[in-house]
C-alpha atoms as a PDB file:
ATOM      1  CA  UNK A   1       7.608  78.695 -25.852  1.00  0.00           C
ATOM      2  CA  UNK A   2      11.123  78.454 -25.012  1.00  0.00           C
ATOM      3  CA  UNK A   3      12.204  77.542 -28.990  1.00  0.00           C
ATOM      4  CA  UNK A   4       9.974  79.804 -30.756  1.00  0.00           C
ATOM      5  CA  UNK A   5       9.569  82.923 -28.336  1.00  0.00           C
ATOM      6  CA  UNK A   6      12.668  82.725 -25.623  1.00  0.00           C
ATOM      7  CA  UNK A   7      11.939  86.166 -24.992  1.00  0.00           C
ATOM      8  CA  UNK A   8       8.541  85.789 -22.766  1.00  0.00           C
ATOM      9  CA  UNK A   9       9.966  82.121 -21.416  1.00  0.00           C
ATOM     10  CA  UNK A  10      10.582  83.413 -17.882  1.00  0.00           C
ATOM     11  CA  UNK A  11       7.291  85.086 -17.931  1.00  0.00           C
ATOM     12  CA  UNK A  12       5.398  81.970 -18.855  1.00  0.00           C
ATOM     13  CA  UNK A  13       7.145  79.913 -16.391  1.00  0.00           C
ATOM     14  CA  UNK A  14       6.176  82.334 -13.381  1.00  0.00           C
ATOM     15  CA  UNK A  15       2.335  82.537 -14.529  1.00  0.00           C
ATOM     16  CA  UNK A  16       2.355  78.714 -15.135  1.00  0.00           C
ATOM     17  CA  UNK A  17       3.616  78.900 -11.258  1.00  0.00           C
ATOM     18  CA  UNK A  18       0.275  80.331 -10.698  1.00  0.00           C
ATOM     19  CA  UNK A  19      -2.644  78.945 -12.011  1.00  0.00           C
ATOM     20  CA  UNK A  20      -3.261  76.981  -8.760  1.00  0.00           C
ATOM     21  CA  UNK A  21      -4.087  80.038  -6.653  1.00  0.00           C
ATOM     22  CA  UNK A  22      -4.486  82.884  -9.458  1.00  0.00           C
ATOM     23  CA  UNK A  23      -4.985  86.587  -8.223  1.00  0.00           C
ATOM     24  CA  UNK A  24      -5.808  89.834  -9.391  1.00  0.00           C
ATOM     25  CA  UNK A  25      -1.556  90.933 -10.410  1.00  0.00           C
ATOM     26  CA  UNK A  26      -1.464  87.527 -12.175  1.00  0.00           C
ATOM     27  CA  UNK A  27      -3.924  88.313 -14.322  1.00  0.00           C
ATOM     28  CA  UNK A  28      -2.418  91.839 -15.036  1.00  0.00           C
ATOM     29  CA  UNK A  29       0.585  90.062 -15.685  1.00  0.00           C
ATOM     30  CA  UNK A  30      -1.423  88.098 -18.619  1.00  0.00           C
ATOM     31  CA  UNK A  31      -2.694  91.020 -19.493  1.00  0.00           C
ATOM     32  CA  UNK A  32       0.512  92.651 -20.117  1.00  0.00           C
ATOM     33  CA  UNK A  33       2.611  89.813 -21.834  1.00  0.00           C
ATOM     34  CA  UNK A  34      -1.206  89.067 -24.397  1.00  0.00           C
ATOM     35  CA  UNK A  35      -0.431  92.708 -25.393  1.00  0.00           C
ATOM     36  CA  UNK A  36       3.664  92.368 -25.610  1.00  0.00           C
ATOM     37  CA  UNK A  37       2.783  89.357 -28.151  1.00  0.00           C
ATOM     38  CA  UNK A  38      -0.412  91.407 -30.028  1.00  0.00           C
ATOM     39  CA  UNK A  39       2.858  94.079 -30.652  1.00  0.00           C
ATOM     40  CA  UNK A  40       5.615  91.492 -31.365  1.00  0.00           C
ATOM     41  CA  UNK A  41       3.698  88.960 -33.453  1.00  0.00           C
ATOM     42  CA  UNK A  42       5.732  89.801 -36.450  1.00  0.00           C
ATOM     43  CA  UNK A  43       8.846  89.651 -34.856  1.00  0.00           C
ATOM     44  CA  UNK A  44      11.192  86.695 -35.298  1.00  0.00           C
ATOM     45  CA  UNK A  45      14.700  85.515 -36.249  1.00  0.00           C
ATOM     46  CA  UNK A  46      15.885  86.274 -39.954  1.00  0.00           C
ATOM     47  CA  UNK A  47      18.518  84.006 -41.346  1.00  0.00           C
ATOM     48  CA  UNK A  48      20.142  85.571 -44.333  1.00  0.00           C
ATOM     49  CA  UNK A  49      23.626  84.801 -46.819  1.00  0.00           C
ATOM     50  CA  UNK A  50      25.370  87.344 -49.013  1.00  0.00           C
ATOM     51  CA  UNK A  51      25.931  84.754 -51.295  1.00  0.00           C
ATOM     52  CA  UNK A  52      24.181  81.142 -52.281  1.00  0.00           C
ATOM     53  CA  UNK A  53      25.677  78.161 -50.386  1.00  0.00           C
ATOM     54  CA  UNK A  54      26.830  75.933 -52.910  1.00  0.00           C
ATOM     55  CA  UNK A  55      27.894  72.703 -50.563  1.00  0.00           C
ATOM     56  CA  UNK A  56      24.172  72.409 -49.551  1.00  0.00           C
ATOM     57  CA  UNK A  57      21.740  69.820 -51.829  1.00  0.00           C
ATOM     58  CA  UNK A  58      18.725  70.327 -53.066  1.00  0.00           C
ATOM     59  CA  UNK A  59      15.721  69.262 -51.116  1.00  0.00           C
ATOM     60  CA  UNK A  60      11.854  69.200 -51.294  1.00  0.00           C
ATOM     61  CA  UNK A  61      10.520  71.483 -48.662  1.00  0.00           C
ATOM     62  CA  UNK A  62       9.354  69.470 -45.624  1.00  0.00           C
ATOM     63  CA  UNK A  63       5.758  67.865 -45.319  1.00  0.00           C
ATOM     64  CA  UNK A  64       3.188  69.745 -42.956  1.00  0.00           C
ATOM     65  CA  UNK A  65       1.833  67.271 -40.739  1.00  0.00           C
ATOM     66  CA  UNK A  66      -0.784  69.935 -38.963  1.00  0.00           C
ATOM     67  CA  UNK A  67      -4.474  69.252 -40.328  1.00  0.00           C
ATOM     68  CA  UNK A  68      -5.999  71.737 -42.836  1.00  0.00           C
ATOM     69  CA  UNK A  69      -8.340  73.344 -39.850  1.00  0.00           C
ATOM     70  CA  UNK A  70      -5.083  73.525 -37.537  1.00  0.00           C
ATOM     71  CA  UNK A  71      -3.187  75.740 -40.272  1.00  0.00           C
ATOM     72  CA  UNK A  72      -5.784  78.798 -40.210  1.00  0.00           C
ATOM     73  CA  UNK A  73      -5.227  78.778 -44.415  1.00  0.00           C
ATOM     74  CA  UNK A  74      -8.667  80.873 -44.884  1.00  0.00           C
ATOM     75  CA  UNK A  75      -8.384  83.784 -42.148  1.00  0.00           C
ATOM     76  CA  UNK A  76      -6.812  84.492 -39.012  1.00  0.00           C
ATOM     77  CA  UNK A  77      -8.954  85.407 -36.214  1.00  0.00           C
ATOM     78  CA  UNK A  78      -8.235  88.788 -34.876  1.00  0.00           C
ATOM     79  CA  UNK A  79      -8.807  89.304 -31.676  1.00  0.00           C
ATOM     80  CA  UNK A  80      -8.519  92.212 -29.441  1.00  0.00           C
ATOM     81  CA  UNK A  81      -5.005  92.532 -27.567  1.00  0.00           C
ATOM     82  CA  UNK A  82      -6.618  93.074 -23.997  1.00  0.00           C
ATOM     83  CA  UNK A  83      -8.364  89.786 -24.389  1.00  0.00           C
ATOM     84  CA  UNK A  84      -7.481  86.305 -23.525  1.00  0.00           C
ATOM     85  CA  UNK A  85      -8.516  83.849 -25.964  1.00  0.00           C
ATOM     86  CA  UNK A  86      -7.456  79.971 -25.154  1.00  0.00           C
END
């Protein structure tokens, strides 16, 4: 969370502070950040050059160590943005 989506960090800590006494704002507050990541899920950091690098090697592109049913290669699933899917 705090590598690949420092921007809801501090909102995952403080629900995370939560889960042993959850109440009705905390789950609004789920609600809320489910639907912030439904409308940012595209969003991300974009490395670009004007021109090629040419001190860097080549290199094979690194080996995915996930398995095949982790990767979600066929589809997807697309779930509603007000609901909380674990």
């Amino acid at each position: 969370m705090t590598t690949c989506r420092p921007d809801i960090a501090f909102t995952s800590v403080k629900l995370s502070q939560s889960n042993s006494a959850p109440n009705q704002l905390h789950y609004h507050g789920l609600k809320h950040t489910i639907k912030y990541l439904y409308a940012t899920q595209d969003d991300g950091i974009y490395y670009w050059r004007t021109k090629p690098c040419d001190n860097l090697k080549e290199v094979p592109p690194p080996k995915i160590n996930s398995a095949l049913h982790d990767l979600l290669l066929d589809k997807r699933p697309n779930h509603q943005p007000n609901v909380a899917v674990a």
